[in-house]
C-alpha atoms as a PDB file:
ATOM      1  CA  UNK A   1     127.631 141.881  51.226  1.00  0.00           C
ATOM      2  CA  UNK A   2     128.356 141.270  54.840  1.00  0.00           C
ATOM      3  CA  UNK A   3     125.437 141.416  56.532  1.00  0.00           C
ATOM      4  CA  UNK A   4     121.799 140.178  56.837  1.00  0.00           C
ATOM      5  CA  UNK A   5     118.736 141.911  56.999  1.00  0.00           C
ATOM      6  CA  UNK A   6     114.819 140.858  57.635  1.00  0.00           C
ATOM      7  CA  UNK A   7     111.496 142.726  57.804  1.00  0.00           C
ATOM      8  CA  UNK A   8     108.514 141.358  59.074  1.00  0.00           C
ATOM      9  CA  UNK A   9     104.934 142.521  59.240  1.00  0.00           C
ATOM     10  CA  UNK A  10     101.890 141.466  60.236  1.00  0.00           C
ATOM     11  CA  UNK A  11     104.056 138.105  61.803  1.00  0.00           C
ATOM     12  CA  UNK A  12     105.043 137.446  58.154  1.00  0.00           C
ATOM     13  CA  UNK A  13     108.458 137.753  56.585  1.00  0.00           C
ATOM     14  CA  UNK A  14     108.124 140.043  54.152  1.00  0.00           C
ATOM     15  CA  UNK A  15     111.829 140.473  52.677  1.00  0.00           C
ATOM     16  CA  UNK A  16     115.139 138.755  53.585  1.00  0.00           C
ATOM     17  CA  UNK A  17     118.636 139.784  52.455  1.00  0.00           C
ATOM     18  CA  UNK A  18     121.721 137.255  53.003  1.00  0.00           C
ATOM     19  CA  UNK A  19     124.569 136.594  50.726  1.00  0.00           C
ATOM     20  CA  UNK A  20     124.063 132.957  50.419  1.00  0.00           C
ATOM     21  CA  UNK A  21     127.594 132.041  49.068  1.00  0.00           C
ATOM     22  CA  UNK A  22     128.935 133.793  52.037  1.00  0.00           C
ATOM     23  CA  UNK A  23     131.528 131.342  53.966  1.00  0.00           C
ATOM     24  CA  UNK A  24     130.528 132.325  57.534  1.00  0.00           C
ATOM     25  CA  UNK A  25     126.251 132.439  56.579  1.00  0.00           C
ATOM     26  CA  UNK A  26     123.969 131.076  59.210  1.00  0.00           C
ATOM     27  CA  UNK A  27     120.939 130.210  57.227  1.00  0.00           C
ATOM     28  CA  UNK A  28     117.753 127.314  57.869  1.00  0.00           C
ATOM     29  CA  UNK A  29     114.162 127.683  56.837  1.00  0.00           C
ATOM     30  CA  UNK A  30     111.260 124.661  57.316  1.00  0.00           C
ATOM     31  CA  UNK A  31     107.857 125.168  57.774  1.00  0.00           C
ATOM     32  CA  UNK A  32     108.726 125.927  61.807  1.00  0.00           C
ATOM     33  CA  UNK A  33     111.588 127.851  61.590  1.00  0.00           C
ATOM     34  CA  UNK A  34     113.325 130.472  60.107  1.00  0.00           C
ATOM     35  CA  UNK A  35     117.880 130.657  60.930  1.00  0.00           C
ATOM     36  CA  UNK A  36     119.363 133.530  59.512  1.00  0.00           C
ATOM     37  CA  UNK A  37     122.376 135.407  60.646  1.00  0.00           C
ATOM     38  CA  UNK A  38     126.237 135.153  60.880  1.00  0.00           C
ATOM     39  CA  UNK A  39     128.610 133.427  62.485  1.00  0.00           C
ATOM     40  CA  UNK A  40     132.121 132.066  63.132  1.00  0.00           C
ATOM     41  CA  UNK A  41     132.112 129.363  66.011  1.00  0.00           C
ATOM     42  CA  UNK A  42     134.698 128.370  67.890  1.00  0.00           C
ATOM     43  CA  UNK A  43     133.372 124.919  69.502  1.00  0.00           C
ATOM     44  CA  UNK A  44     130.472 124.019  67.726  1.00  0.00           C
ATOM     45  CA  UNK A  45     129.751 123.279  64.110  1.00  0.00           C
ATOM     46  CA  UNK A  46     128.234 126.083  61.898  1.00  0.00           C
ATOM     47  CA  UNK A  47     125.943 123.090  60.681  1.00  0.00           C
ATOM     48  CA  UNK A  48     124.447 122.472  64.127  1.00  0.00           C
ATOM     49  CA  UNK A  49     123.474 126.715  64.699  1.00  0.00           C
ATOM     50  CA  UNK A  50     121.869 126.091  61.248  1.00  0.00           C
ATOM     51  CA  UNK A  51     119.503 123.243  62.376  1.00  0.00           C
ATOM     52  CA  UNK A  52     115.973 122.338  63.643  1.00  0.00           C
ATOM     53  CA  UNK A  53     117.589 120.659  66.205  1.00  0.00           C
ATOM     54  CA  UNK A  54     119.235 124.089  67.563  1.00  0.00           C
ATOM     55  CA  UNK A  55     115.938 125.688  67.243  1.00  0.00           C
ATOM     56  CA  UNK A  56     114.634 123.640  69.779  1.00  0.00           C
ATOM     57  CA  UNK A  57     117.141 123.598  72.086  1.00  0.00           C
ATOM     58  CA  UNK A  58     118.578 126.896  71.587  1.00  0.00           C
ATOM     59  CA  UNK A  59     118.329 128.157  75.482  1.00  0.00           C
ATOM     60  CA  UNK A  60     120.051 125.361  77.251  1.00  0.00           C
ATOM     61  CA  UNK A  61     122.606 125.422  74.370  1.00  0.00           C
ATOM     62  CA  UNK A  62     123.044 129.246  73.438  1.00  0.00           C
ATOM     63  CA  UNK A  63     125.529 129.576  76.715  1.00  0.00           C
ATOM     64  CA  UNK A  64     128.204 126.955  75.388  1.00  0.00           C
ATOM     65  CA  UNK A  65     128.171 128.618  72.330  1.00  0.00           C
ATOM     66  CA  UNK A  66     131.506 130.728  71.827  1.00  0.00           C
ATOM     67  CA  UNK A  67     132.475 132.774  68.288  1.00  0.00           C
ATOM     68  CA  UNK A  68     131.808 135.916  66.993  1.00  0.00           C
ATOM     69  CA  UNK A  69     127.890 136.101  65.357  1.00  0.00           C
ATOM     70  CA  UNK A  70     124.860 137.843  65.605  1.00  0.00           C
ATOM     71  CA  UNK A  71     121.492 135.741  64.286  1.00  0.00           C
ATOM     72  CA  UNK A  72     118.416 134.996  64.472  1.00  0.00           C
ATOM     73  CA  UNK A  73     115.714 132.331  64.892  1.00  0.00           C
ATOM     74  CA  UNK A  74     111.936 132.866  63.929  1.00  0.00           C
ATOM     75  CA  UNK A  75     109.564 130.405  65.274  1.00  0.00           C
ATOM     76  CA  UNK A  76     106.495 130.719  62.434  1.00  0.00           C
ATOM     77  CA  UNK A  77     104.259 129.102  64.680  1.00  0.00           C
ATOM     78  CA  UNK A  78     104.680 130.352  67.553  1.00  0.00           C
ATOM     79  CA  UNK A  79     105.152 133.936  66.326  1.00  0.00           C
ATOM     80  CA  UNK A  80     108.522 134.244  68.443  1.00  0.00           C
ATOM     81  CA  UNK A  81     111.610 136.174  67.208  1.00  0.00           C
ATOM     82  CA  UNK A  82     114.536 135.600  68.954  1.00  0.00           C
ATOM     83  CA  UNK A  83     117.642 137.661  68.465  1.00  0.00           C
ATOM     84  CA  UNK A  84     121.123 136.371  69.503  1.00  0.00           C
ATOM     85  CA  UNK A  85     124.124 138.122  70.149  1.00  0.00           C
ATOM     86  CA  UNK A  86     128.072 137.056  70.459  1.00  0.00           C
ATOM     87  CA  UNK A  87     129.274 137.686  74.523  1.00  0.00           C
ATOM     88  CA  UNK A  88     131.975 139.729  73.056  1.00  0.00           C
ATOM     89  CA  UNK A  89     130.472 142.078  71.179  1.00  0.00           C
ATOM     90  CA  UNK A  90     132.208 141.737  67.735  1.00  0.00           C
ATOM     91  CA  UNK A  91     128.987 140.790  65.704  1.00  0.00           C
ATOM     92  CA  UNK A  92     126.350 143.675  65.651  1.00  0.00           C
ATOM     93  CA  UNK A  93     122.715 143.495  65.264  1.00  0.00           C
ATOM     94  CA  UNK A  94     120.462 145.937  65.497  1.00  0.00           C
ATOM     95  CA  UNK A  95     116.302 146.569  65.370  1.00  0.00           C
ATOM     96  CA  UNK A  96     113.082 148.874  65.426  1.00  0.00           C
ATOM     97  CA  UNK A  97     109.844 148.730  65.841  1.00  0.00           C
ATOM     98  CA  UNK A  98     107.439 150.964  64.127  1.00  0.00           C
ATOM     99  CA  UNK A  99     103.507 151.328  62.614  1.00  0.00           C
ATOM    100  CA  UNK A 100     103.903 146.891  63.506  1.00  0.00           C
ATOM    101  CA  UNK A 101     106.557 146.387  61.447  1.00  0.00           C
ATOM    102  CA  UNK A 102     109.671 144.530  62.743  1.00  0.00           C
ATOM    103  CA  UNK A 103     113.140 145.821  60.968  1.00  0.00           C
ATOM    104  CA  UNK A 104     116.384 143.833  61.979  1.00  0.00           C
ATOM    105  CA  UNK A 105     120.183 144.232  60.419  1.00  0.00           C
ATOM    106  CA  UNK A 106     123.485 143.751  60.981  1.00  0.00           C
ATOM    107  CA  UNK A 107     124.080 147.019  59.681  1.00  0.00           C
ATOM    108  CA  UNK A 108     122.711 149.864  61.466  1.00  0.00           C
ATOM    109  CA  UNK A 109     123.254 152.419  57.950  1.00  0.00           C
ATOM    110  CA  UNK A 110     120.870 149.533  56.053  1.00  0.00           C
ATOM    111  CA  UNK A 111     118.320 149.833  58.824  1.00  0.00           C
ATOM    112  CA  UNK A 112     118.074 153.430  58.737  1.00  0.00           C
ATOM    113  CA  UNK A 113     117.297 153.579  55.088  1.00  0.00           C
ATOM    114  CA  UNK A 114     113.821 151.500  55.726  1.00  0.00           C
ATOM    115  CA  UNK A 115     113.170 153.654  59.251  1.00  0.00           C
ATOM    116  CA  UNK A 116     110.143 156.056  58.262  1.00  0.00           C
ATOM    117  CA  UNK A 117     110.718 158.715  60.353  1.00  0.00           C
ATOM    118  CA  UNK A 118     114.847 159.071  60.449  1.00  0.00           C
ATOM    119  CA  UNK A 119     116.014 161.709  63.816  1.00  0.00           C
ATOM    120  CA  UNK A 120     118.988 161.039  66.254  1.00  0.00           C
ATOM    121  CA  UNK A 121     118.784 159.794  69.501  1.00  0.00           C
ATOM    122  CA  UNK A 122     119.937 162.418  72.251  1.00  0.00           C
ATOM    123  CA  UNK A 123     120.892 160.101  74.730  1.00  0.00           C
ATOM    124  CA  UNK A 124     123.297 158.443  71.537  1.00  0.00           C
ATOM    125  CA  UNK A 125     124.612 162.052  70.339  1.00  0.00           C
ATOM    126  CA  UNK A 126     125.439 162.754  74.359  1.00  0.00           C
ATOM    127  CA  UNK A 127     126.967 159.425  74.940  1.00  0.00           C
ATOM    128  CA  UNK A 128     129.153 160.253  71.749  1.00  0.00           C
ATOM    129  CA  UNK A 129     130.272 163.562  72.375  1.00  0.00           C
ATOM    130  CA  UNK A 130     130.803 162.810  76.119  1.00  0.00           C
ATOM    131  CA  UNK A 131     132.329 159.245  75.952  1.00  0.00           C
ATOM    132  CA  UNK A 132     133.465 158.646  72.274  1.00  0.00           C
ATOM    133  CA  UNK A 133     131.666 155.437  72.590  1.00  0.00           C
ATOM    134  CA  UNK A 134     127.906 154.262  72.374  1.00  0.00           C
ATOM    135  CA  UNK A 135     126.837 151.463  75.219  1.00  0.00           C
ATOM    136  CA  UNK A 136     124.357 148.943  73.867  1.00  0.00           C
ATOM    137  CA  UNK A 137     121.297 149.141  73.434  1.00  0.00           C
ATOM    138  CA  UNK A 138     121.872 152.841  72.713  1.00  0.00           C
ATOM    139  CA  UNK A 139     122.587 153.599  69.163  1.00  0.00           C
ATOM    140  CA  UNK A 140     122.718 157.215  67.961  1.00  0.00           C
ATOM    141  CA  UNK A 141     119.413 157.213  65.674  1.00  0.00           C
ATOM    142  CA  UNK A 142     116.059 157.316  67.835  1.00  0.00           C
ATOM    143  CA  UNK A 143     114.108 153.962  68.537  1.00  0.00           C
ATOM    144  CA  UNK A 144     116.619 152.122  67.109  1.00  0.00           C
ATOM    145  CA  UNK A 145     118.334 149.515  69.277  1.00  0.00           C
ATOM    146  CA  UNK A 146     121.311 147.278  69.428  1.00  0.00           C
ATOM    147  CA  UNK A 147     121.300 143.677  71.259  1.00  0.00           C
ATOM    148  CA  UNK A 148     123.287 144.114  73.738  1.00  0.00           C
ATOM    149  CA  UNK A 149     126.705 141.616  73.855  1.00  0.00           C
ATOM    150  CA  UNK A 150     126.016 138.456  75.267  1.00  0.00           C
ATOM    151  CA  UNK A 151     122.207 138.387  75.339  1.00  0.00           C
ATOM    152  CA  UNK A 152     119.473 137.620  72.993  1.00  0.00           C
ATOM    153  CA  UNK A 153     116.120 139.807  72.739  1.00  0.00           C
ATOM    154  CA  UNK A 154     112.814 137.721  72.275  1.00  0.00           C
ATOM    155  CA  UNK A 155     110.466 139.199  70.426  1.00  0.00           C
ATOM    156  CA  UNK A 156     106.434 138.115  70.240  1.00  0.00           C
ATOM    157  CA  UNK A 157     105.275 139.029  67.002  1.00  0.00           C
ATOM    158  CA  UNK A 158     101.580 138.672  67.781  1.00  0.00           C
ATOM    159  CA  UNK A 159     102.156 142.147  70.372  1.00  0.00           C
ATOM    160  CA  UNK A 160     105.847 143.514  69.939  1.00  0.00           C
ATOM    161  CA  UNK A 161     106.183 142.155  73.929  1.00  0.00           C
ATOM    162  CA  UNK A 162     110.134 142.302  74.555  1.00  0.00           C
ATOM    163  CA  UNK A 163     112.270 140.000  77.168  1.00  0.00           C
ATOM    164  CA  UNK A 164     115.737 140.186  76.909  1.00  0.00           C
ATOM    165  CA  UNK A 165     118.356 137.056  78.216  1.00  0.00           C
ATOM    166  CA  UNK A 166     121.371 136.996  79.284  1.00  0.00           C
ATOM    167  CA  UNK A 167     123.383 134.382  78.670  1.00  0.00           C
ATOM    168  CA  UNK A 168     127.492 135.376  79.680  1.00  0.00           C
ATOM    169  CA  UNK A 169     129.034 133.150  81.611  1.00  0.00           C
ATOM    170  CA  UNK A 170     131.678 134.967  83.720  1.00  0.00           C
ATOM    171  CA  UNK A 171     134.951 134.274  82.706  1.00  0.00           C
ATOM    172  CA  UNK A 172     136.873 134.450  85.879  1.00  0.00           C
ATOM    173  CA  UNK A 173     135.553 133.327  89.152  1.00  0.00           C
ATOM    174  CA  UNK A 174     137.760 135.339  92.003  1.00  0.00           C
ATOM    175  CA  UNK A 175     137.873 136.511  95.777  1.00  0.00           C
ATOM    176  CA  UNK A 176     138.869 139.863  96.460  1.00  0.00           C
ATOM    177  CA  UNK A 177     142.178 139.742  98.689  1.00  0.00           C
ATOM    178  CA  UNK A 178     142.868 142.988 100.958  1.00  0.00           C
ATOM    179  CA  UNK A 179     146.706 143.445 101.821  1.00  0.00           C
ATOM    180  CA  UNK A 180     148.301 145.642 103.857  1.00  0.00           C
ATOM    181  CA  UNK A 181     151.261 147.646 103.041  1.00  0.00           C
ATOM    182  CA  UNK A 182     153.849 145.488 104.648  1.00  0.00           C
ATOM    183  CA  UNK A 183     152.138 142.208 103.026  1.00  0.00           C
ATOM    184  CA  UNK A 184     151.935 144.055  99.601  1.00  0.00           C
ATOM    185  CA  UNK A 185     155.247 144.844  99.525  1.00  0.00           C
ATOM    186  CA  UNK A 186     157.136 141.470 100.211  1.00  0.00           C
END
């Protein structure tokens, strides 16, 4: 199994799937917080995502953070869900709402199969057909979203409120130069 899964209703966890002998798991659970997700990291220590401490400080550090993941962190007393996504993309996660229940994967096909009410999403199928491509947070079943890359969705689990973040750096910093055709040339 290569993916993670988590339901929650009525702000309780009600069933978690991760396979906990995976190499690249992201998993931590007190009476606070909740880490579960995966991960490869580049520049920080798998150990340090997993932590209490990273739950606390997870927006000031979340931007130096550079791998390929998709987690999440659950603050049980605050009721706040906070979905992260990788700035390039490679991890998926995705999530619905529906009769206040909370449904979150890695897998969009393991999602589906807990969705009451299964139909496609228009806007997806068009996208599809007319791009070969879906653009996040468009995904081609209805009411079903992906994080977009680079961002992380918090969710309150007292209302269903949603802000999303954004938390890409850009990677190159550059002036637009205008030549002309003789100055192009040599």
């Amino acid at each position: 199994m290569n993916n993670f899964s988590i339901n929650f209703k009525n702000d309780q966890v009600v069933e978690q799937k991760i396979n906990l002998n995976h190499k690249n798991k992201i998993f931590y659970e007190d009476n606070e917080f909740l880490i579960l997700g995966l991960g490869k990291f580049f520049n920080t220590n798998i150990d340090y995502i997993a932590s209490r401490s990273f739950c606390k400080n997870f927006k000031s550090d979340i931007n130096d953070i550079d791998g390929d993941f998709s987690f999440l962190i659950y603050n049980k007393r605050k009721k706040l869900l906070n979905i992260f996504r990788d700035k390039s993309g490679i991890k998926n996660i995705y999530y619905f709402i529906e009769n206040e229940e909370l449904h979150i994967s890695s897998n969009v096909y393991h999602l589906i199969q807990k969705k009451p009410s299964k139909k496609f999403s228009i806007e997806g199928v068009i996208d599809f057909l007319f791009f070969e491509h879906l653009y996040d947070p468009i995904t081609l079943f209805e009411n079903v979203f992906s994080v977009e890359r680079g961002t992380f969705v918090e969710i309150n689990l007292n209302d269903f409120s949603k802000r999303e973040y954004f938390f890409r750096k850009k990677l190159y910093e550059y002036d637009e130069v205008y030549l002309d055709e003789k100055e192009a040339i040599s």
